[in-house]
N, C-alpha and C. Protein backbone atom coordinates (compact mmCIF):
# COMPACT_ATOMS: atom_id res chain seq x y z
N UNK A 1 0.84 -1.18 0.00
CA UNK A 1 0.00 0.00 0.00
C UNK A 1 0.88 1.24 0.00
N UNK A 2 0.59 2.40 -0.80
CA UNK A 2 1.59 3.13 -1.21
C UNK A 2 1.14 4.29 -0.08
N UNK A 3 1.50 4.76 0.63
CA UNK A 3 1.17 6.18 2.04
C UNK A 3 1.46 7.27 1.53
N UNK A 4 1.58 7.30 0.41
CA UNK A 4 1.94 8.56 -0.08
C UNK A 4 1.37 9.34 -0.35
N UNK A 5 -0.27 8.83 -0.55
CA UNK A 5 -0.92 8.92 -1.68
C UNK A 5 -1.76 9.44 -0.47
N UNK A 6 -1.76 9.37 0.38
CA UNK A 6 -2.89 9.68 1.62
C UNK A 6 -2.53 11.12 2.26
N UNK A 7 -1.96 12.30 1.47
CA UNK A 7 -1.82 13.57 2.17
C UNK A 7 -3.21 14.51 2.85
N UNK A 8 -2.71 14.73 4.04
CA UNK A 8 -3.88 15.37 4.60
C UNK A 8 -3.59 16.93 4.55
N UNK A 9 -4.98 17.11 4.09
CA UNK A 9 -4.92 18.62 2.88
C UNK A 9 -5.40 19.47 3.83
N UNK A 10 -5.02 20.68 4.68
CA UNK A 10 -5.22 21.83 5.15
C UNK A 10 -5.93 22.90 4.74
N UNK A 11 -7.24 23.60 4.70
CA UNK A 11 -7.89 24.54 4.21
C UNK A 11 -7.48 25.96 5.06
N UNK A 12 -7.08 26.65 3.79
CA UNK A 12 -6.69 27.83 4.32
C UNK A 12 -8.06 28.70 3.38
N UNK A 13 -7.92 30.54 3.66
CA UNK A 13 -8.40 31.41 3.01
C UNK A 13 -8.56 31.21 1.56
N UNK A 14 -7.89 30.88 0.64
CA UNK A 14 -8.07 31.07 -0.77
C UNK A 14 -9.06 29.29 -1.43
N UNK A 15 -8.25 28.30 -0.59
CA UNK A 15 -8.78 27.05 -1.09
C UNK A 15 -10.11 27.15 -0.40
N UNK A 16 -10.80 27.73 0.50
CA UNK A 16 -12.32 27.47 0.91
C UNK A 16 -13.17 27.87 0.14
N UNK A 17 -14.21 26.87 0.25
CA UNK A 17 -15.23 27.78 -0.94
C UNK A 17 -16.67 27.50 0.21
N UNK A 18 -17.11 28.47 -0.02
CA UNK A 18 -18.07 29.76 1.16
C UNK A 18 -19.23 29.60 0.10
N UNK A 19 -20.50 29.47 0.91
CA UNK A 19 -21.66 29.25 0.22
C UNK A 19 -22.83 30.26 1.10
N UNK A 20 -23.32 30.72 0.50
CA UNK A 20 -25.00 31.43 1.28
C UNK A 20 -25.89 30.73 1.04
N UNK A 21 -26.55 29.82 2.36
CA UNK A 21 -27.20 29.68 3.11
C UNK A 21 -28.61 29.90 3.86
N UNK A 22 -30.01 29.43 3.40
CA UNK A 22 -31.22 29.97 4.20
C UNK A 22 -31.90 29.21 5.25
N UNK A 23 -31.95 29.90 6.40
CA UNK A 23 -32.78 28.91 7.29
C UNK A 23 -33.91 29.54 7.57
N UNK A 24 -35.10 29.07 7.56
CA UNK A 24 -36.61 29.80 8.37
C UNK A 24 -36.41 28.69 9.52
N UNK A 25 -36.18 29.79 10.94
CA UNK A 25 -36.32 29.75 11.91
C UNK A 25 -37.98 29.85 12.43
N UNK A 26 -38.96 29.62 11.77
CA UNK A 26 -40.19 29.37 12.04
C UNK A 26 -40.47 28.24 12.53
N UNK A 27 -41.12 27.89 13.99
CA UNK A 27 -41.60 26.49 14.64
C UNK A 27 -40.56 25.54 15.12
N UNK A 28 -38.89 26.40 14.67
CA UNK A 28 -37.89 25.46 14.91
C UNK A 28 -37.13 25.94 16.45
N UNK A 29 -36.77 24.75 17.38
CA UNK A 29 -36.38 24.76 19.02
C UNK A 29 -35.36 25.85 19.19
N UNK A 30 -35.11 26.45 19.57
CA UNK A 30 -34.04 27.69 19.39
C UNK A 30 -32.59 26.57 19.74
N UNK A 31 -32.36 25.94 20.56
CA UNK A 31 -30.92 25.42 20.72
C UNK A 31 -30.73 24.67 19.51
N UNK A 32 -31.88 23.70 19.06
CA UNK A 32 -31.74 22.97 18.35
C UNK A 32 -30.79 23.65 16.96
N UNK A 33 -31.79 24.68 16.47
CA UNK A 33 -31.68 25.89 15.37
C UNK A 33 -30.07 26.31 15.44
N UNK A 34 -29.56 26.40 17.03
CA UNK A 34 -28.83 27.19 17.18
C UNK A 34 -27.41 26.35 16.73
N UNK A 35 -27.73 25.63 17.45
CA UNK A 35 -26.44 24.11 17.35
C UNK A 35 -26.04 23.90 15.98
N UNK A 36 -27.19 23.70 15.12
CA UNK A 36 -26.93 23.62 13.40
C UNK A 36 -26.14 24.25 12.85
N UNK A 37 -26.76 25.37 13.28
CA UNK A 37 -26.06 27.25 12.40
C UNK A 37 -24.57 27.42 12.74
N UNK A 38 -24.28 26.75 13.63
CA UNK A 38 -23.07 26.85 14.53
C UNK A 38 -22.48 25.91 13.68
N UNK A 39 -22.68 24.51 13.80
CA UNK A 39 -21.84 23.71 12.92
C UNK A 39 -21.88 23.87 11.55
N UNK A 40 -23.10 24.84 11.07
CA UNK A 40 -22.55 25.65 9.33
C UNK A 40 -21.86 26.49 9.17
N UNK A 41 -21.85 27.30 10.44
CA UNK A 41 -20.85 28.43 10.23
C UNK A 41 -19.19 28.00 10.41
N UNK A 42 -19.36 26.90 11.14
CA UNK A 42 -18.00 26.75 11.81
C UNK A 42 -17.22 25.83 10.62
N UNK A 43 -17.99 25.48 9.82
CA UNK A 43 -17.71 24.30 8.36
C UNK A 43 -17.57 22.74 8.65
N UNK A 44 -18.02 22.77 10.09
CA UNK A 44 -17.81 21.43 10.48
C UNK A 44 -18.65 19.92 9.73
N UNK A 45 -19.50 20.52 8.97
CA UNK A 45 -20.36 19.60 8.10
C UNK A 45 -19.67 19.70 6.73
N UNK A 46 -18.11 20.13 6.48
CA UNK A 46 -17.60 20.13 5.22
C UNK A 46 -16.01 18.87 5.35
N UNK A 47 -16.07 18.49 4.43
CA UNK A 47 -14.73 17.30 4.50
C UNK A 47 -13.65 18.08 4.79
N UNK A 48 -13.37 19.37 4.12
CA UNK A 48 -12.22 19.69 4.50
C UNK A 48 -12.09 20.45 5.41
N UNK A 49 -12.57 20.40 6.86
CA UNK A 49 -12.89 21.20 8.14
C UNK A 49 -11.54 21.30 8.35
N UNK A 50 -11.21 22.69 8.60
CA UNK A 50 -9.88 22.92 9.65
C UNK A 50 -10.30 23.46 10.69
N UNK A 51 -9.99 23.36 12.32
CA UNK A 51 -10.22 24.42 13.22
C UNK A 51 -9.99 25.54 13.05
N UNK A 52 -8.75 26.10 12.31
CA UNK A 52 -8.35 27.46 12.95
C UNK A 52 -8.76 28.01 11.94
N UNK A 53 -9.22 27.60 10.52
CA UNK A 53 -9.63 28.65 9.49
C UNK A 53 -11.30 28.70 8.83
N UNK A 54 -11.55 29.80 8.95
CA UNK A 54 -12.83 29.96 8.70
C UNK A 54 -13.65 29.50 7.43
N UNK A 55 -13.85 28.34 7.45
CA UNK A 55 -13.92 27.70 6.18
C UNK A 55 -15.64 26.94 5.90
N UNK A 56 -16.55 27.96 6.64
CA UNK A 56 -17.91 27.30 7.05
C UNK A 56 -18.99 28.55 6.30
N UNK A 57 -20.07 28.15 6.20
CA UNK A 57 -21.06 29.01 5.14
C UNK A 57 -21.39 30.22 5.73
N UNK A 58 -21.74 31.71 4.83
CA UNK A 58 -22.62 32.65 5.48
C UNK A 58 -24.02 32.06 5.59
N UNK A 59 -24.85 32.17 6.77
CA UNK A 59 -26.15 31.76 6.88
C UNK A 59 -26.90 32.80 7.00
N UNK A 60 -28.38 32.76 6.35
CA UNK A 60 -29.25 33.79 6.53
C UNK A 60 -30.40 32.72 7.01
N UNK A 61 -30.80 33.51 8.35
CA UNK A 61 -31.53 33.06 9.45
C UNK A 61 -33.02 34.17 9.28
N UNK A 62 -34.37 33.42 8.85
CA UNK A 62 -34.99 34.77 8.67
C UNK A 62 -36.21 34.20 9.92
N UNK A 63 -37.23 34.77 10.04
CA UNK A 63 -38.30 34.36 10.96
C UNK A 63 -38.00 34.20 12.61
N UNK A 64 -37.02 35.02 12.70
CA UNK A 64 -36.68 34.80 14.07
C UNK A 64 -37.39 35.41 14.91
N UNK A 65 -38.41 36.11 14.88
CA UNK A 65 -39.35 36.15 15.75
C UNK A 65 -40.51 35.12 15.78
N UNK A 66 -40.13 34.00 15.59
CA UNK A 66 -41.24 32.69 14.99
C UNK A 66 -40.44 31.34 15.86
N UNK A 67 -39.91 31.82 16.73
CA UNK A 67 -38.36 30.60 17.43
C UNK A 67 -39.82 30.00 18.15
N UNK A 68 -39.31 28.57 18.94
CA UNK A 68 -39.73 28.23 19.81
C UNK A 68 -38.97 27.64 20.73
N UNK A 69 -39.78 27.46 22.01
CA UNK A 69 -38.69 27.49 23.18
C UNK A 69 -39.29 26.12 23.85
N UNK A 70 -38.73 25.11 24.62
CA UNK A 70 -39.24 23.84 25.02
C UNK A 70 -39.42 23.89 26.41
N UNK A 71 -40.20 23.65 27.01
CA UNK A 71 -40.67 23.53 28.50
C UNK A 71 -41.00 25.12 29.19
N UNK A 72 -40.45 25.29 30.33
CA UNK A 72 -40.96 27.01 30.79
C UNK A 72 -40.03 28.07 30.68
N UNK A 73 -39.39 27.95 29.75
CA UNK A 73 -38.13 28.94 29.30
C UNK A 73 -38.91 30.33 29.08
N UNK A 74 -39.98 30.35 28.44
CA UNK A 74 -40.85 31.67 27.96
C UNK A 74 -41.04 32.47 29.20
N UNK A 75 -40.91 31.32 30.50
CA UNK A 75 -41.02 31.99 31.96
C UNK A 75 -39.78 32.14 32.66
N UNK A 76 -39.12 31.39 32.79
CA UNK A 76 -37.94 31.35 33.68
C UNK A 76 -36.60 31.45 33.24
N UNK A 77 -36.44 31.38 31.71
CA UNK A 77 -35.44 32.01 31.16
C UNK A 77 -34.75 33.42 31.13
N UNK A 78 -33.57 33.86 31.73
CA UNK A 78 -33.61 35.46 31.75
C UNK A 78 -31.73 35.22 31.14
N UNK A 79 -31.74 36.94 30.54
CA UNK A 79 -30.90 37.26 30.19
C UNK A 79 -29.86 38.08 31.03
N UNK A 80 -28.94 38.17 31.23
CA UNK A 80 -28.21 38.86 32.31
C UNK A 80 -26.62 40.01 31.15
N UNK A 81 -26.97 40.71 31.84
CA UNK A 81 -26.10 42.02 31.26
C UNK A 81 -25.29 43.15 32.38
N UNK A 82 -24.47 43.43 32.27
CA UNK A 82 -23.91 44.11 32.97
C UNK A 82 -23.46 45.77 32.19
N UNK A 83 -23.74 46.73 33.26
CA UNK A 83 -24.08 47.94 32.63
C UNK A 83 -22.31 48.60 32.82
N UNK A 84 -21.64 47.63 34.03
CA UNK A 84 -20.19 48.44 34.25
C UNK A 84 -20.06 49.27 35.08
N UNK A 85 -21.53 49.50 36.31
CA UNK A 85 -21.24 50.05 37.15
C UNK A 85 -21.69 49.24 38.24
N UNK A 86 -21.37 49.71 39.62
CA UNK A 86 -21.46 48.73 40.44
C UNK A 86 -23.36 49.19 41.00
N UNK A 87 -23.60 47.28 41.08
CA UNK A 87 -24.42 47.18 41.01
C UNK A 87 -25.34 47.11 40.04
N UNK A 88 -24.78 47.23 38.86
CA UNK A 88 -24.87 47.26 37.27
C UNK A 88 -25.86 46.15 36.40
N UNK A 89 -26.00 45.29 37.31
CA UNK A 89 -26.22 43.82 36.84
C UNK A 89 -27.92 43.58 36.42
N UNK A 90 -27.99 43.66 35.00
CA UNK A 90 -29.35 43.84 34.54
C UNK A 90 -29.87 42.69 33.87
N UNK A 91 -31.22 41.98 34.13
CA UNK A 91 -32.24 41.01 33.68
C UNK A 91 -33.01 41.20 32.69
N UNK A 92 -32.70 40.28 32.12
CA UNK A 92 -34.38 40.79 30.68
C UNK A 92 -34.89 38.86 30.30
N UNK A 93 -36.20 39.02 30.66
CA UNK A 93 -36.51 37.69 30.12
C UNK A 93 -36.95 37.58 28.75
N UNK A 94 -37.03 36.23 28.30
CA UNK A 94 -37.03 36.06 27.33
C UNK A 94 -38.37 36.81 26.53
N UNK A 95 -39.35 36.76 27.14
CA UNK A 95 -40.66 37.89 26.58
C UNK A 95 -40.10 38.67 25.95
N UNK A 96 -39.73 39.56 26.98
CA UNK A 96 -39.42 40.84 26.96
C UNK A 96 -37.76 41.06 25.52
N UNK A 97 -37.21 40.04 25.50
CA UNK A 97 -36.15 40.10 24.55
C UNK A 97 -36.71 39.71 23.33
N UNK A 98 -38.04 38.83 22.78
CA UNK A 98 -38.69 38.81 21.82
C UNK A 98 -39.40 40.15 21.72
N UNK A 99 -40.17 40.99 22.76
CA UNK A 99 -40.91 41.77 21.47
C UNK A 99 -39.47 42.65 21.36
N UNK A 100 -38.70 43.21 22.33
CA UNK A 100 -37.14 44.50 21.67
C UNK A 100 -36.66 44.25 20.72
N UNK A 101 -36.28 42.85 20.77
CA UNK A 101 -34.96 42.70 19.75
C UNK A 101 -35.44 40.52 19.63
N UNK A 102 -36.18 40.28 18.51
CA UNK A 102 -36.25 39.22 18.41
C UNK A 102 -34.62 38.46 17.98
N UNK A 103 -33.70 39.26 16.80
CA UNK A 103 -32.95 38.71 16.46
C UNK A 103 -31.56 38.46 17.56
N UNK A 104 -31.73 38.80 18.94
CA UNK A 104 -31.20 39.11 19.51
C UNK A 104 -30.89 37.49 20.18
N UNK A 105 -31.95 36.63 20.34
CA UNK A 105 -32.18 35.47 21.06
C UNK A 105 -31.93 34.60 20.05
N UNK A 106 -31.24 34.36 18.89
CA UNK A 106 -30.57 33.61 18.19
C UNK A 106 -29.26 34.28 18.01
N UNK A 107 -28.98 35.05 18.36
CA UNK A 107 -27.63 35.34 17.93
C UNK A 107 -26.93 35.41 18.92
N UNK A 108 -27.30 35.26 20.24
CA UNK A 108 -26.65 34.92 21.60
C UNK A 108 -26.59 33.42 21.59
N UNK A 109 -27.67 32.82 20.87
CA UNK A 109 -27.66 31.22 21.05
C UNK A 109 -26.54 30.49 20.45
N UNK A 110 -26.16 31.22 19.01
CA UNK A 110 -25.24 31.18 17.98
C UNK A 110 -23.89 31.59 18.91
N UNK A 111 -23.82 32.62 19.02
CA UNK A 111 -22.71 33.01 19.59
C UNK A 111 -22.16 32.12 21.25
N UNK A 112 -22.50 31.40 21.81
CA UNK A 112 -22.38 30.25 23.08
C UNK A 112 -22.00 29.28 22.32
N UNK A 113 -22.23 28.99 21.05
CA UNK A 113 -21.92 27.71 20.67
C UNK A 113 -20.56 27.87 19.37
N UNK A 114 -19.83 29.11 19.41
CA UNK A 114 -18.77 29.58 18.19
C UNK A 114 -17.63 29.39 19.62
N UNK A 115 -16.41 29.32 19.34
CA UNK A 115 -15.27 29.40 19.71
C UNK A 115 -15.21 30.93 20.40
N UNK A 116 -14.17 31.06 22.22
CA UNK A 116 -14.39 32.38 22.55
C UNK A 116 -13.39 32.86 21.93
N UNK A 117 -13.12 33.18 20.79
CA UNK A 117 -11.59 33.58 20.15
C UNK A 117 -12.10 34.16 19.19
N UNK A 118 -10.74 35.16 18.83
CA UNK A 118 -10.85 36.04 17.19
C UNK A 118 -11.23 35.53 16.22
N UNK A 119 -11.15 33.79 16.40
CA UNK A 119 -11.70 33.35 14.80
C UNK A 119 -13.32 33.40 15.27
N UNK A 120 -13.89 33.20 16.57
CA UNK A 120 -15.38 33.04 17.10
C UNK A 120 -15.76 34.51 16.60
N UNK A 121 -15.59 35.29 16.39
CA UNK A 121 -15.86 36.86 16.29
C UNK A 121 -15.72 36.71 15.02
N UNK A 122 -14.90 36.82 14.37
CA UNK A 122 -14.89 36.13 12.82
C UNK A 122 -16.04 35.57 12.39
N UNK A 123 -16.63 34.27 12.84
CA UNK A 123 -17.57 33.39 12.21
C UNK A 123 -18.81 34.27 12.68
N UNK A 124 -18.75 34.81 13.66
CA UNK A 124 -20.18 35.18 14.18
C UNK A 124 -20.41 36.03 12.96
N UNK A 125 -19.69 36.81 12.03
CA UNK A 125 -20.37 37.92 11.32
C UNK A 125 -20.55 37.61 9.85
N UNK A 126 -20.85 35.91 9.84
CA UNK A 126 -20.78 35.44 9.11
C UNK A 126 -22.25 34.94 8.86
N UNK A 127 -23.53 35.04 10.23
CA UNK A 127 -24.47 34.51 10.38
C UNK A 127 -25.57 36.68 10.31
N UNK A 128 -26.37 36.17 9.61
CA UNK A 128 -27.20 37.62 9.38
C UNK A 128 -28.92 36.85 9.84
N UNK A 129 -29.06 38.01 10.75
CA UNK A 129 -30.74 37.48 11.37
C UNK A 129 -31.45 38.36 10.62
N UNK A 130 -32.89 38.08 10.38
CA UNK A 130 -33.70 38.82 10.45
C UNK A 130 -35.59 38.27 11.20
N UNK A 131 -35.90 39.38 11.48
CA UNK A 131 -37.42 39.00 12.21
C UNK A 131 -38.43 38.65 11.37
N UNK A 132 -38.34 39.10 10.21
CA UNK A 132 -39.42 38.91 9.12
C UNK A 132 -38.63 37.78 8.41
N UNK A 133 -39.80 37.62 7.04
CA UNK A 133 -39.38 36.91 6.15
C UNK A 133 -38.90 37.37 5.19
N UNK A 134 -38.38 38.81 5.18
CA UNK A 134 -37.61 39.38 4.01
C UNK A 134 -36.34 39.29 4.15
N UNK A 135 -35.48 39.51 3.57
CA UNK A 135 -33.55 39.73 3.47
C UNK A 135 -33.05 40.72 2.58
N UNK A 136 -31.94 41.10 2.55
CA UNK A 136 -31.60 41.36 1.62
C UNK A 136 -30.70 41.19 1.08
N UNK A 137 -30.08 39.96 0.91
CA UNK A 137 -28.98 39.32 0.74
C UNK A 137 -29.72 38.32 -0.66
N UNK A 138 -30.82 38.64 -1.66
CA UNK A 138 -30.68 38.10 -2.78
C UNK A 138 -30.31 37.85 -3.72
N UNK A 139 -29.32 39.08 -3.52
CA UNK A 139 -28.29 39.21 -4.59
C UNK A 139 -27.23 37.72 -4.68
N UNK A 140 -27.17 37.33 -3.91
CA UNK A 140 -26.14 36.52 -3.07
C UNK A 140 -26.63 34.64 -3.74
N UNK A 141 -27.83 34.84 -4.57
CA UNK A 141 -28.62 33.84 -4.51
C UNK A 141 -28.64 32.64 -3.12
N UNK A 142 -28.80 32.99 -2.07
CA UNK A 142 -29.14 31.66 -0.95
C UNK A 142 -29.47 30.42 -1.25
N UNK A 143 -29.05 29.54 -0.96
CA UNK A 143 -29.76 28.29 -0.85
C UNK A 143 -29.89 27.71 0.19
N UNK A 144 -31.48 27.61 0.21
CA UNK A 144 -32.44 27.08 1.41
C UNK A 144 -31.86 25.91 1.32
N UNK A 145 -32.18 24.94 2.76
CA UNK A 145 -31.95 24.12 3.07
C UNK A 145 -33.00 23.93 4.07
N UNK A 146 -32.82 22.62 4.43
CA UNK A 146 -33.92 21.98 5.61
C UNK A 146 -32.90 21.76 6.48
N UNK A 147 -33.43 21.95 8.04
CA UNK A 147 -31.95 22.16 9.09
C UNK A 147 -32.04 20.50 9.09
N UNK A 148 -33.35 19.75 8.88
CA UNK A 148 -33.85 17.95 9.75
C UNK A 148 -32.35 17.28 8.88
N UNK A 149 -31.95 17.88 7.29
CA UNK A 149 -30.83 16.99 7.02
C UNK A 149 -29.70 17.07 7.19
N UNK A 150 -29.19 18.52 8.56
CA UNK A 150 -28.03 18.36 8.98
C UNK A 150 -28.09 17.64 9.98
N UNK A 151 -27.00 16.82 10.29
CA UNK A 151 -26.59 15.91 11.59
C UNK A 151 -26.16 16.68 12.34
């Protein structure tokens, strides 16, 4: 058997090839949703996955005010923020973060599940929300996908 022949190929910047991406976040579990987007962004559903290089799809996430949440999260779920002063330390539940800022509660979900590093900041601006079902990223032609056939 010849070993030669078995080189393991490294994806850098120029050899990746980057695809746009649609998900309707309508009726779909928010972690569930979230976990996916994460392993598209991160390219981990591509053969030639490297860790350190950003080699995973832009995703467009639309209907995110349409998430759903499993058990009493709609109640007992809260968000925690710090303002930087003492005593600073501010709550917002999940209600209240759907009607302000719907796209806000997938892109924190997204962002827990990216790397805490410069390349995690990297991939995050790689994922675009929106609350409606419009975009404007058609230029881009997207291709929808169904999240049920990622693993």
């Amino acid at each position: 058997m010849d070993t030669t022949s078995y080189k393991t190929t490294s994806a850098n910047k120029e050899t990746v090839t980057k695809e746009w991406v649609l998900v309707d976040a309508e009726n779909e579990i928010l972690g569930r949703l979230a976990s996916k987007v994460a392993k598209m962004v991160r390219g981990k559903n591509k053969p030639n996955f490297t860790p350190h290089v950003d080699c995973g799809d832009n995703v467009i996430i639309i209907n995110a005010d349409k998430i759903q949440l499993t058990g009493n999260k709609w109640d007992q779920k809260e968000y925690v923020r710090h303002t930087g002063y003492p005593g600073g330390q501010r709550f917002t539940s999940v209600k209240k973060m759907l009607e302000k800022r719907p796209t806000e509660i997938i892109n924190r979900a997204v962002k827990g599940m990216l790397p805490k590093t410069k390349l995690g900041d990297a991939l995050l601006r790689n994922v675009f929300i929106y609350a409606g079902s419009e975009h404007p990223h058609q230029a881009q032609k997207p291709k929808k996908i169904n999240l049920n056939t990622i693993k």
